[in-house]
C-alpha atoms as a PDB file:
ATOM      1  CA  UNK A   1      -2.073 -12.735   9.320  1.00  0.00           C
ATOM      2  CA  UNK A   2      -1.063 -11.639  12.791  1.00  0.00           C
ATOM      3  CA  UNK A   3      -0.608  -7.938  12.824  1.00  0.00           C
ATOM      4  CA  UNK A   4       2.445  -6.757  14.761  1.00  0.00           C
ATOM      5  CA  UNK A   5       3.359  -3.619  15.467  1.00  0.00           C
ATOM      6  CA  UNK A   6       6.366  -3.809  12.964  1.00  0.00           C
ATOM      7  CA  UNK A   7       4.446  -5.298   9.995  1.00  0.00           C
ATOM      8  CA  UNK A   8       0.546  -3.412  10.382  1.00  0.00           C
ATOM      9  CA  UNK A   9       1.644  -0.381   8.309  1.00  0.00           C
ATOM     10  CA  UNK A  10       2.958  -2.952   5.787  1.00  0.00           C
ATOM     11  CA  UNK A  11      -0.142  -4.594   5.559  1.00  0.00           C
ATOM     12  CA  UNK A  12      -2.744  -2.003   5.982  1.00  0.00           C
ATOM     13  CA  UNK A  13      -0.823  -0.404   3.034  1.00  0.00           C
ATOM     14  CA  UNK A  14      -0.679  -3.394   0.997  1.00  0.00           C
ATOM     15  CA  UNK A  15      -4.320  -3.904   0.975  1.00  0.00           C
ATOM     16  CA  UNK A  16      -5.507  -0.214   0.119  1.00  0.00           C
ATOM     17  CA  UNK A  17      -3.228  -0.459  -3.147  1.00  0.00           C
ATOM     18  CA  UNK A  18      -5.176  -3.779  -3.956  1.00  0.00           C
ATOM     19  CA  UNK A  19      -8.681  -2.273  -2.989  1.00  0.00           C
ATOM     20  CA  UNK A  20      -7.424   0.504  -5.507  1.00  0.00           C
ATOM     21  CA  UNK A  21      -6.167  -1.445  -7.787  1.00  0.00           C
ATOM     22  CA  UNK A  22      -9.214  -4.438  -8.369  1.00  0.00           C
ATOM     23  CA  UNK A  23     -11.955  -1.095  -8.127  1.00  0.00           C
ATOM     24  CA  UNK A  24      -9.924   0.208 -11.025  1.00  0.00           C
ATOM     25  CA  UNK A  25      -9.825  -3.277 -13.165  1.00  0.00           C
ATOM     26  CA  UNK A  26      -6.140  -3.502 -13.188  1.00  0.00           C
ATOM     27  CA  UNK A  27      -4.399  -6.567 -12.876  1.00  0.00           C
ATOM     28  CA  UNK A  28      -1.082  -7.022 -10.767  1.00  0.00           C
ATOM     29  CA  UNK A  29       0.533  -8.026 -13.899  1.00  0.00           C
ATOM     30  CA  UNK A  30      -0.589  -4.435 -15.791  1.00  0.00           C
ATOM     31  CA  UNK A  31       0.175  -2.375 -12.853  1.00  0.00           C
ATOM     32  CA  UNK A  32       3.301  -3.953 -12.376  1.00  0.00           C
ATOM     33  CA  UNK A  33       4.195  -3.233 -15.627  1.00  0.00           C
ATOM     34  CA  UNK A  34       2.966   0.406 -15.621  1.00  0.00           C
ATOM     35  CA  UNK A  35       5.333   0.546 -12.801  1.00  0.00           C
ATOM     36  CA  UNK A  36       8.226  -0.976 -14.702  1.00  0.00           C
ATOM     37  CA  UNK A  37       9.132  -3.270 -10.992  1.00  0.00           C
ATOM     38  CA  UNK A  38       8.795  -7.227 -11.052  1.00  0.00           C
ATOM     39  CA  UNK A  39       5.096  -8.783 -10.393  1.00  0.00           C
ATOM     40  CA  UNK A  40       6.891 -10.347  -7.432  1.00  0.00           C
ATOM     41  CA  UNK A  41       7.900  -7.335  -5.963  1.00  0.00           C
ATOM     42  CA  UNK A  42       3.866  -5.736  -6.297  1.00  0.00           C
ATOM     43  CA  UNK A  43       2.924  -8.693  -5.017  1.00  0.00           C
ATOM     44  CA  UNK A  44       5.064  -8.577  -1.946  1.00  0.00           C
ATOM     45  CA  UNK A  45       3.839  -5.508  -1.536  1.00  0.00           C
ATOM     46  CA  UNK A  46      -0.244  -5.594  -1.677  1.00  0.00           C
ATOM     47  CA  UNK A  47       0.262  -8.696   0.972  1.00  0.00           C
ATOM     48  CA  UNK A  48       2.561  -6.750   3.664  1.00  0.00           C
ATOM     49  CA  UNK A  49       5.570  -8.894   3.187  1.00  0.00           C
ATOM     50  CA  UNK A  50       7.410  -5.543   1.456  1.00  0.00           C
ATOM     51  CA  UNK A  51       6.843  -1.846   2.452  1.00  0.00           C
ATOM     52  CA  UNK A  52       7.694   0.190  -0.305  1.00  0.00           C
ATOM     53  CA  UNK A  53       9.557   4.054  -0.430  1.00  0.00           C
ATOM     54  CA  UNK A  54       8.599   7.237  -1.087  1.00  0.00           C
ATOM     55  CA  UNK A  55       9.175   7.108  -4.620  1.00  0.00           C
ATOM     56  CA  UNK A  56       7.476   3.763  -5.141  1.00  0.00           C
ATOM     57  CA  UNK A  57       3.881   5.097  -3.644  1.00  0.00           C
ATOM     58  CA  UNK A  58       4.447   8.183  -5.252  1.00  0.00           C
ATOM     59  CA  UNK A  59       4.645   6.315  -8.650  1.00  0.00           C
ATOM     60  CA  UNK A  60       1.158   3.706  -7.457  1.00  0.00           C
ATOM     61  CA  UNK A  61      -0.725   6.496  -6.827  1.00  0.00           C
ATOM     62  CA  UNK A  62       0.394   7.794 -10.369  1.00  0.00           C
ATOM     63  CA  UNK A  63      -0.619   4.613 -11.988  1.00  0.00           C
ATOM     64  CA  UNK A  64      -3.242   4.185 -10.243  1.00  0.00           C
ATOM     65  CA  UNK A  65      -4.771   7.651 -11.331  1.00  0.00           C
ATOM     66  CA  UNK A  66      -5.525   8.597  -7.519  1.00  0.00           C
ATOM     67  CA  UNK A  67      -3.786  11.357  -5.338  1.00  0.00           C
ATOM     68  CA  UNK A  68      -1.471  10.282  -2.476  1.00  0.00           C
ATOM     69  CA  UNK A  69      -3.963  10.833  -0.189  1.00  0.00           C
ATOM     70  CA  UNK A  70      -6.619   7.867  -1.182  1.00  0.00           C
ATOM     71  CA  UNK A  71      -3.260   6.002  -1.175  1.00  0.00           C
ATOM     72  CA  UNK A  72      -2.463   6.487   2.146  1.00  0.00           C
ATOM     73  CA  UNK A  73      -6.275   6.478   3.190  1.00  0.00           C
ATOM     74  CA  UNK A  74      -5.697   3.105   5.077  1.00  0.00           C
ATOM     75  CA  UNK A  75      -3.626   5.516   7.929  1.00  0.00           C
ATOM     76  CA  UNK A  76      -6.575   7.085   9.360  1.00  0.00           C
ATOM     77  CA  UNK A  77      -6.533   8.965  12.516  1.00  0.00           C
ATOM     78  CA  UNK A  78      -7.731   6.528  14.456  1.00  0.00           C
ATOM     79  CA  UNK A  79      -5.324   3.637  13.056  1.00  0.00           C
ATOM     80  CA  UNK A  80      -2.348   6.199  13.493  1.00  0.00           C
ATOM     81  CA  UNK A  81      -3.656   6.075  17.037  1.00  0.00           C
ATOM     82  CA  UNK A  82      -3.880   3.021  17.216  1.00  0.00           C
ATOM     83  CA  UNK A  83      -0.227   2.528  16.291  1.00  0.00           C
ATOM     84  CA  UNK A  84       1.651   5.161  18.313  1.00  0.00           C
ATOM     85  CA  UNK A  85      -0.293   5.610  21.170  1.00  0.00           C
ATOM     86  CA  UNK A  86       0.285   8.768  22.943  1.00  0.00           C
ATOM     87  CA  UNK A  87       3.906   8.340  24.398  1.00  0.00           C
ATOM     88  CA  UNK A  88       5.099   6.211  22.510  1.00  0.00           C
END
């Protein structure tokens, strides 16, 4: 997948909640459920086609028994540099 500027976050999201998410054993079907939203919808999001709100990765990280933080590990400082250079 080409990563554009507009989709990246989407996708470098996406794959840290799978990475969490097949370390932990859980399948897209159980974590959908968990997070009472459509296996679709999960789906959509763990491949970068959906970016999800604040209350939505709140609620993964919940069901996923991690913190925000290892969440949102994928936004490094260097791949927030990356992203919005300096001027930008």
């Amino acid at each position: 997948m080409d990563l554009t500027a507009s989709n990246r976050d989407a996708v470098l999201f996406g794959q840290r909640v799978r990475e969490l998410r097949v370390a932990r054993g859980i399948t897209l079907t159980a974590l959908a459920e968990r997070l009472g939203t459509s296996k679709s919808f999960l789906s959509n999001i763990e491949n970068g086609k959906q970016a999800p709100g604040l209350t939505t990765i709140l609620r993964i990280a919940r069901m996923l028994g991690c913190s925000v933080n290892d969440v949102m590990r994928a936004f490094d400082r260097k791949t927030l540099e990356e992203m919005f250079p300096e001027g930008e």
